[in-house]
Protein backbone atom coordinates (compact mmCIF):
# COMPACT_ATOMS: atom_id res chain seq x y z
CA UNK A 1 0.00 0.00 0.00
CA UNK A 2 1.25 3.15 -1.00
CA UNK A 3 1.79 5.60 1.64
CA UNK A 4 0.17 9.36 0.74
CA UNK A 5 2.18 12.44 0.78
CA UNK A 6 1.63 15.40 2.60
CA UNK A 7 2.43 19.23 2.28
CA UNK A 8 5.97 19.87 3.43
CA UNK A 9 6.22 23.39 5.34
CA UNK A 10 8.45 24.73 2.49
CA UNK A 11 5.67 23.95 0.29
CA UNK A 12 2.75 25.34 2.68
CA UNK A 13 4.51 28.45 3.17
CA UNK A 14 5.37 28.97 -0.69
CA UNK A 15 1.45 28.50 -1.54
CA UNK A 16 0.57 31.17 1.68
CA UNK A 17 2.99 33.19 -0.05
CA UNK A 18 1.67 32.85 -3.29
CA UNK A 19 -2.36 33.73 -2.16
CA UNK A 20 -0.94 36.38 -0.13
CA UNK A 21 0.47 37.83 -3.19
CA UNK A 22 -2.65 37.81 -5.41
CA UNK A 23 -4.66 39.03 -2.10
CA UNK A 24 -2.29 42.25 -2.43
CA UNK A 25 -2.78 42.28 -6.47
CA UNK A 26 -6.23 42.26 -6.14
CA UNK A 27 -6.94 44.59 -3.29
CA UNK A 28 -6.18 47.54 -4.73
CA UNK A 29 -8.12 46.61 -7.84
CA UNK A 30 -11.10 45.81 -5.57
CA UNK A 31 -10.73 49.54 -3.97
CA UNK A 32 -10.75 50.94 -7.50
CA UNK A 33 -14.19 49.23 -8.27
CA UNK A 34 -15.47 50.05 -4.82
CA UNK A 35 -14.30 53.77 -5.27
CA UNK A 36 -15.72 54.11 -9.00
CA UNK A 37 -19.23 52.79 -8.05
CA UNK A 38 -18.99 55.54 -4.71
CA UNK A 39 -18.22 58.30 -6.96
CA UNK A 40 -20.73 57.49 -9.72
CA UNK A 41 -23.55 57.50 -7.00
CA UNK A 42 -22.17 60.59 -5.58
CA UNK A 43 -22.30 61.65 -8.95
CA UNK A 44 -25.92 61.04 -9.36
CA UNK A 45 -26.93 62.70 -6.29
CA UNK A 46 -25.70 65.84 -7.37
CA UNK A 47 -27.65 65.23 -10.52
CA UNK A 48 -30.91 64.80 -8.44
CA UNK A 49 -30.12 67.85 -5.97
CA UNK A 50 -29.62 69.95 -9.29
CA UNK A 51 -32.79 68.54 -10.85
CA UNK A 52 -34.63 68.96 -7.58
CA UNK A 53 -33.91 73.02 -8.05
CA UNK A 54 -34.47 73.18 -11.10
CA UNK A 55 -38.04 71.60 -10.72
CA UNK A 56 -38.16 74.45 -7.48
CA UNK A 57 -37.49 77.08 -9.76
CA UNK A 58 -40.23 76.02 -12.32
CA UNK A 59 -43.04 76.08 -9.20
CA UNK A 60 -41.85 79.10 -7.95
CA UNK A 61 -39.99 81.16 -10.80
CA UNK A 62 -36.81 81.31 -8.80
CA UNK A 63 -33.91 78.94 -7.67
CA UNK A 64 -34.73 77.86 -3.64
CA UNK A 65 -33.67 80.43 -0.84
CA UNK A 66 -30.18 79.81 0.10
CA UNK A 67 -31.50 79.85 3.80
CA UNK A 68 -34.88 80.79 5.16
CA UNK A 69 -33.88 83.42 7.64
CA UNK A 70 -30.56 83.63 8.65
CA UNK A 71 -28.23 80.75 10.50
CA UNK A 72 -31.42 78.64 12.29
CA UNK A 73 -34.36 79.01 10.56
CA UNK A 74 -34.05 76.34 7.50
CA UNK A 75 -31.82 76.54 4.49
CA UNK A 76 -32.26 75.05 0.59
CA UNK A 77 -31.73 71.41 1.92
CA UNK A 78 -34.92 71.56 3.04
CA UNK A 79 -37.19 73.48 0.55
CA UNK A 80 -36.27 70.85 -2.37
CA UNK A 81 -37.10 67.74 -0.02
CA UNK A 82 -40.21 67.83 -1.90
CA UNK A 83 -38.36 67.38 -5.17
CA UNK A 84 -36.41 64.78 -3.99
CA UNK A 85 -38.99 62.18 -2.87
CA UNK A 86 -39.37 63.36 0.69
CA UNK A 87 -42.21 65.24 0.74
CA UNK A 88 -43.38 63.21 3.50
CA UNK A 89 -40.71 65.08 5.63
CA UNK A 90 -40.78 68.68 4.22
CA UNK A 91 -44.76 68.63 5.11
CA UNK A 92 -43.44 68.29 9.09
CA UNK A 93 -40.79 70.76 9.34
CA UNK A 94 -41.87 73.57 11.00
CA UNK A 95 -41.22 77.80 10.99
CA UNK A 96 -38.90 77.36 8.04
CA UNK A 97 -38.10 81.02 7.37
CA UNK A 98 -38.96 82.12 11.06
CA UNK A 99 -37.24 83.39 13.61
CA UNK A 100 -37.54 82.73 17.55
CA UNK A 101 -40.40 84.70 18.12
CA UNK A 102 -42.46 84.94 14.91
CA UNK A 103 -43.83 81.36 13.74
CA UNK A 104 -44.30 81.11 9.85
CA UNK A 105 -46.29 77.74 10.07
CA UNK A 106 -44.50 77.02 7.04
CA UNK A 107 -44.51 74.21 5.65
CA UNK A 108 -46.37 72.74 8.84
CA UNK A 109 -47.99 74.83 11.33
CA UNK A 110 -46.56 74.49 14.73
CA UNK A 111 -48.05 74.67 18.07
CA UNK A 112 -48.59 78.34 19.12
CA UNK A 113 -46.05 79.76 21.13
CA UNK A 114 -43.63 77.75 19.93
CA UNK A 115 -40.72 78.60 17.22
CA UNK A 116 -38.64 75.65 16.44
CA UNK A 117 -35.65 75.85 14.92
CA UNK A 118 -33.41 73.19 13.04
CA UNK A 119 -31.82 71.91 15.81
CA UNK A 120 -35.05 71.87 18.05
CA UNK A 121 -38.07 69.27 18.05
CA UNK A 122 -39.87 67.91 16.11
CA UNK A 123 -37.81 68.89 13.08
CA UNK A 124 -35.21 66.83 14.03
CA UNK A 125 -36.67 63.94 14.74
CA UNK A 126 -38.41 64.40 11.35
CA UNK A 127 -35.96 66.00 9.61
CA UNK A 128 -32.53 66.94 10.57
CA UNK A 129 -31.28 63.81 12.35
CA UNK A 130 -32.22 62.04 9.22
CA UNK A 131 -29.69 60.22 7.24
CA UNK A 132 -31.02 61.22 3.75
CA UNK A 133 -29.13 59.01 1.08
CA UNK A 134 -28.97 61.86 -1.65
CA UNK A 135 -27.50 64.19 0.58
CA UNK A 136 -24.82 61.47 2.02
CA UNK A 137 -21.33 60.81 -0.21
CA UNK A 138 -20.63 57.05 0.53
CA UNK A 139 -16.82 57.80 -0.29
CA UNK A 140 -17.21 60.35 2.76
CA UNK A 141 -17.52 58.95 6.60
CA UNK A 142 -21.15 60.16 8.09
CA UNK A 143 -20.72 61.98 11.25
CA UNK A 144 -23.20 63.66 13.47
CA UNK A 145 -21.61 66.98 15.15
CA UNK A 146 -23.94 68.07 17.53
CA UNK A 147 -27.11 66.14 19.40
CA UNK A 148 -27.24 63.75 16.36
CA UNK A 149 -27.81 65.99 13.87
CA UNK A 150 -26.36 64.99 10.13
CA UNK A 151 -23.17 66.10 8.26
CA UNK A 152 -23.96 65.75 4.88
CA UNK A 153 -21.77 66.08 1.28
CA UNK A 154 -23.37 68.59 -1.21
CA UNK A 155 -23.33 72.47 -0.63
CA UNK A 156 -24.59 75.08 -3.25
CA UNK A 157 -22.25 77.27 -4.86
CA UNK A 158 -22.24 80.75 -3.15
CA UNK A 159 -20.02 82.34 -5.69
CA UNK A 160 -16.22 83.37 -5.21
CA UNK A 161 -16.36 85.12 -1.55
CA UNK A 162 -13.30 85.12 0.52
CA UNK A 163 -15.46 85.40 3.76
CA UNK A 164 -19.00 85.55 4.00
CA UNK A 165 -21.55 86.19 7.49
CA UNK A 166 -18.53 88.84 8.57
CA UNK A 167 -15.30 90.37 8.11
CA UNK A 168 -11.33 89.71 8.16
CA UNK A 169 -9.52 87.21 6.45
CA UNK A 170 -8.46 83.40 6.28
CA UNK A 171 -5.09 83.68 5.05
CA UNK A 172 -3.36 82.39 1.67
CA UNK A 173 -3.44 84.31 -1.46
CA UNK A 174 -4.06 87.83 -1.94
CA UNK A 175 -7.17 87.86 -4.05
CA UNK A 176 -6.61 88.63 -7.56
CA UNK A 177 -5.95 91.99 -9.42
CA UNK A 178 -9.50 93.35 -9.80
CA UNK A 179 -11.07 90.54 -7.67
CA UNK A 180 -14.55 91.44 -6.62
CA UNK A 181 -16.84 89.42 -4.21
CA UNK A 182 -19.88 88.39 -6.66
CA UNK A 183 -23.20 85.85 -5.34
CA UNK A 184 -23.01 82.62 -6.92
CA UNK A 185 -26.60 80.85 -7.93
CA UNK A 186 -27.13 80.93 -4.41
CA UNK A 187 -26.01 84.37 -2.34
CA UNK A 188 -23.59 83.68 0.36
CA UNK A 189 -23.80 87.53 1.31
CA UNK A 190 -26.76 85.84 3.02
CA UNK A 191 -29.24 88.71 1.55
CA UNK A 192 -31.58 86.35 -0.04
CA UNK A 193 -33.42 84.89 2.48
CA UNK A 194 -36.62 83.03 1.17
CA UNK A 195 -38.72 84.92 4.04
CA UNK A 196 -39.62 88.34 5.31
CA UNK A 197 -40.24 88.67 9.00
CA UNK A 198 -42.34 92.18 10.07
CA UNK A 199 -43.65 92.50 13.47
CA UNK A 200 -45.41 89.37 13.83
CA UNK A 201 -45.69 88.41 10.64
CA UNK A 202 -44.01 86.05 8.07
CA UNK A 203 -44.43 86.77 4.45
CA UNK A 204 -42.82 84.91 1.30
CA UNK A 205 -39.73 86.87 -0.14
CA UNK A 206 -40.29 87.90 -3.81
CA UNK A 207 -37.17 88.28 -4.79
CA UNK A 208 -34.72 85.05 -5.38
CA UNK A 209 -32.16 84.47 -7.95
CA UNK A 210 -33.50 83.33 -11.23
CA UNK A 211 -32.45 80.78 -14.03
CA UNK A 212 -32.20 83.92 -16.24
CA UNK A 213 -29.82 85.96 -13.87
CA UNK A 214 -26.93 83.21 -14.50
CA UNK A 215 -25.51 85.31 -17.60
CA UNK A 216 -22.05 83.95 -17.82
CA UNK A 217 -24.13 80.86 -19.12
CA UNK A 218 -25.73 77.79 -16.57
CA UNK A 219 -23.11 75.24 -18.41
CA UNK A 220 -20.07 77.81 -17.14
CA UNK A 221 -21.57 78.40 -13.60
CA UNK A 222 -21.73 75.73 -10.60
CA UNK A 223 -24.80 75.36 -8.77
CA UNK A 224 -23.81 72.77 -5.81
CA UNK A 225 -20.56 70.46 -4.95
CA UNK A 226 -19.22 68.08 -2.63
CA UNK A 227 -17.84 68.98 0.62
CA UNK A 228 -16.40 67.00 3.30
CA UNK A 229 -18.35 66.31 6.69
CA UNK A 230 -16.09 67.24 9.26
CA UNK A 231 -15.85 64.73 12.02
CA UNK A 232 -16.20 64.91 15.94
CA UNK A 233 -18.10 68.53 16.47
CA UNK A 234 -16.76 69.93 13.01
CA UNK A 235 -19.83 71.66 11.55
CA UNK A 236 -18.36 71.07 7.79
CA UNK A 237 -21.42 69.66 5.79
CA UNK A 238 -23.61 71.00 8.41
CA UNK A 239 -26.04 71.77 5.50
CA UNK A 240 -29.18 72.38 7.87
CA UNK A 241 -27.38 75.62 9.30
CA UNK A 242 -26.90 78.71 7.59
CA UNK A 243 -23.29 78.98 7.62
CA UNK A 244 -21.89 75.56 6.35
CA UNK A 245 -25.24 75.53 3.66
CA UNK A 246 -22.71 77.18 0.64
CA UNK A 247 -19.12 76.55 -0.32
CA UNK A 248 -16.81 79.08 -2.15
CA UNK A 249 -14.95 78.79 -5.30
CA UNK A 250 -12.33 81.40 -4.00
CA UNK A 251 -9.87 78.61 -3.50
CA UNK A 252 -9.43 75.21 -5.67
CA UNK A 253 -10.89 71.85 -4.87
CA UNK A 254 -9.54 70.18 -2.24
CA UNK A 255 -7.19 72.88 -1.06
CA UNK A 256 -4.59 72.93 1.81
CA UNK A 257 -6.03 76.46 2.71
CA UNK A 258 -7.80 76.28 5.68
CA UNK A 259 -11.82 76.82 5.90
CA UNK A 260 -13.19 79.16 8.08
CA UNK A 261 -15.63 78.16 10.74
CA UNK A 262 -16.81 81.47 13.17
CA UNK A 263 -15.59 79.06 15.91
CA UNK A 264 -12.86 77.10 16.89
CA UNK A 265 -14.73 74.67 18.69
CA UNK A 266 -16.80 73.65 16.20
CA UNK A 267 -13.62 73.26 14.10
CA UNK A 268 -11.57 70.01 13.68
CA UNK A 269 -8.54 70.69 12.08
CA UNK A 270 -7.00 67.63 10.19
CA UNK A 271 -4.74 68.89 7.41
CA UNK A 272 -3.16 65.62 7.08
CA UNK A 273 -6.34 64.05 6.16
CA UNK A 274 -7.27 67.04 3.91
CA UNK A 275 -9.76 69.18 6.32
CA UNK A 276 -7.44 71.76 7.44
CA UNK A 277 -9.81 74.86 9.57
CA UNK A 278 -9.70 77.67 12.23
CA UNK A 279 -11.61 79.22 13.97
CA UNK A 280 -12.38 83.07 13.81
CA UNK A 281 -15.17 85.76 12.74
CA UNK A 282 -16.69 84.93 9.41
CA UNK A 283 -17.34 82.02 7.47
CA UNK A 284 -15.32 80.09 3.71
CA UNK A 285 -16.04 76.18 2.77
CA UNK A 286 -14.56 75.16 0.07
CA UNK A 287 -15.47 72.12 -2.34
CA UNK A 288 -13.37 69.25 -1.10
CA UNK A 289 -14.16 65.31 -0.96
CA UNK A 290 -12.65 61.71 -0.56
CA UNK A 291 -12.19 61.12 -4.58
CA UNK A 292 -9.02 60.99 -5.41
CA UNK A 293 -7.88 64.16 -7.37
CA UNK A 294 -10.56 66.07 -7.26
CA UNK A 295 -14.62 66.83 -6.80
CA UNK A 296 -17.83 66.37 -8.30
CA UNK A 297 -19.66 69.54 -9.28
CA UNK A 298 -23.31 70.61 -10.67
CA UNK A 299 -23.47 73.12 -13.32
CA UNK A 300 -25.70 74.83 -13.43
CA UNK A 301 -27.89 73.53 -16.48
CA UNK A 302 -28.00 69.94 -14.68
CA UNK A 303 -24.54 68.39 -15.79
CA UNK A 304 -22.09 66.86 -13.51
CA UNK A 305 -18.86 67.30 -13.75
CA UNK A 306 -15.15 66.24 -12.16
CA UNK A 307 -12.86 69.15 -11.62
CA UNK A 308 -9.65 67.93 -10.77
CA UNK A 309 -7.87 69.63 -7.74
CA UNK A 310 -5.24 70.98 -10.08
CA UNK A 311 -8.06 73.06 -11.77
CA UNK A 312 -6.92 76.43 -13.17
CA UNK A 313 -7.32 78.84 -10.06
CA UNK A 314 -8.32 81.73 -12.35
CA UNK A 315 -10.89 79.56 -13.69
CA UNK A 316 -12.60 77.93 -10.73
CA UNK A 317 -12.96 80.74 -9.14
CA UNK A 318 -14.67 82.52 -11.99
CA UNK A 319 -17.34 79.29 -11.92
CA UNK A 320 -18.81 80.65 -8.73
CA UNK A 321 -20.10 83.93 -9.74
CA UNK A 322 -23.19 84.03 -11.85
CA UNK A 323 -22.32 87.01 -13.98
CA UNK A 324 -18.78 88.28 -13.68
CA UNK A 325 -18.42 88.22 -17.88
CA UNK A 326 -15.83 85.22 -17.57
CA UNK A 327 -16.96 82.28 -19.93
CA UNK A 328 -15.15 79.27 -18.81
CA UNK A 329 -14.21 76.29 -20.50
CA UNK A 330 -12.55 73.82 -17.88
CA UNK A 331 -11.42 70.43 -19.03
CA UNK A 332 -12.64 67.90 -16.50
């Protein structure tokens, strides 16, 4: 009888070898995949946010409010929820465009005497503590700053400021020769707000920024990118507060500048993971995410586009405003 043969260790080890080689050939190739199929469906939600104000604007004859009134009283991420199949959760957010002592019952009325804002019940059980999908990047990491309420991915574009909500500077670059601070298809100035509050009552705001205002052209002007949510109690991709709701295309995707956040506690600085901040007066996000080499961005006539972080400075920034005379023509 013939005795059987068994594995020597010189042989068990060369076949470990062996699949632990492939394992490492294939992992990165695995990564790529996983990476592509993040970035196509962050792609697509930036296709369905533009859509969704683009269907706003046809209902109302002007793109949504940039915020409702101010830091606390609602911003754009909620107005389009409607256009975005959650209307279930826009009809129970209440005193969007209120304030703290004038209720606007909009788009549910609340009980009397009370003024809720985002970050007070029952919007955030219904609304803000909400993971919503198309507002969520799944290349990012979700985090939840402050008493569970969402970081999320996508701001709109608030044009080319170097600070908005205040004054002094971040640092950097001088602005150009013959810079000027110019609203993007949403106003960062934070002059647009989508209500108007007098004495007691809350009427809608007629004025708004329309399709037809965006005269450098809607396929040269962005309308909303990616951002990064800040972890631990960073408020960037805070989207449901005034502040964090825009980004600015005064510095390149993905830059090592730091964003401004009006306080330092609320800012996380990691610049070896990308999310350099400090904290001081004022307010600048800029577009950044976890794709390698750059961000996704909606124009403004519903494309979606790449821009690579070693865009043409010049050029980005002239993507923000909505009518500054510069035509662009970027190559992804």
């Amino acid at each position: 009888m013939m005795k059987r043969r068994g594995f020597t260790l010189i042989e068990l080890l060369v076949v470990i070898a062996i699949i632990a080689i492939l394992i490492g050939l294939l992992l990165p190739a695995v990564q790529k995949v996983r990476e592509a199929a993040a970035r196509s469906k962050c792609s697509n939600n930036l296709k369905q946010i533009g859509l969704a104000a683009h269907n706003y604007h046809d209902v109302n004859n002007k793109l949504p409010p940039m915020t409702g009134n101010g830091c606390c009283w609602g911003t754009w991420a909620v107005v389009i929820l409607p256009f975005i199949e959650q209307d279930p959760a826009f009809k129970l957010y209440q005193n969007w465009g209120g304030s703290d002592t004038v209720n606007s019952n909009y788009p549910a009325p609340a009980v009397a005497g009370s003024f809720p804002r985002y970050g007070g019940a029952p919007n955030t059980t219904n609304v803000t503590q909400r993971r919503f999908s198309v507002y969520t990047c799944p290349s990012d990491k979700d985090n939840a700053p402050i008493s569970n309420i969402t970081n999320n991915n996508y701001a709109v574009a608030g044009g080319n400021g170097q600070n908005s909500f205040g004054a002094g500077l971040v640092g950097g670059p001088s602005p150009p020769q013959g810079y000027v601070v110019m609203p993007g298809m949403f106003d960062s100035r934070n002059s647009m707000f989508g209500m108007i509050i007098s004495g007691t009552t809350v009427s809608p705001n007629s004025r708004g920024i329309k399709l037809v205002n965006v005269t450098d052209g809607l396929t040269n002007t962005i309308m909303v990118g990616e951002v990064r949510q800040g972890q631990g109690t960073d408020l960037r991709g805070f989207t449901w507060w005034g502040d964090a709701t825009a980004f600015s295309t005064f510095y390149t995707p993905n830059t090592t500048f730091p964003d401004l956040i009006y306080s330092a506690t609320y800012c996380n600085n990691q610049p070896a993971q990308g999310m350099p901040c400090v904290g001081g007066s004022g307010a600048l996000f800029s577009s950044r995410s976890r794709h390698p080499g750059g961000v996704n961005a909606g124009l403004g006539d519903g494309s979606v586009r790449f821009f690579s972080d070693r865009v043409d400075p010049a050029a980005w920034m002239a993507m923000g405003p909505i009518d500054d005379g510069i035509v662009n023509k970027i190559d992804s």
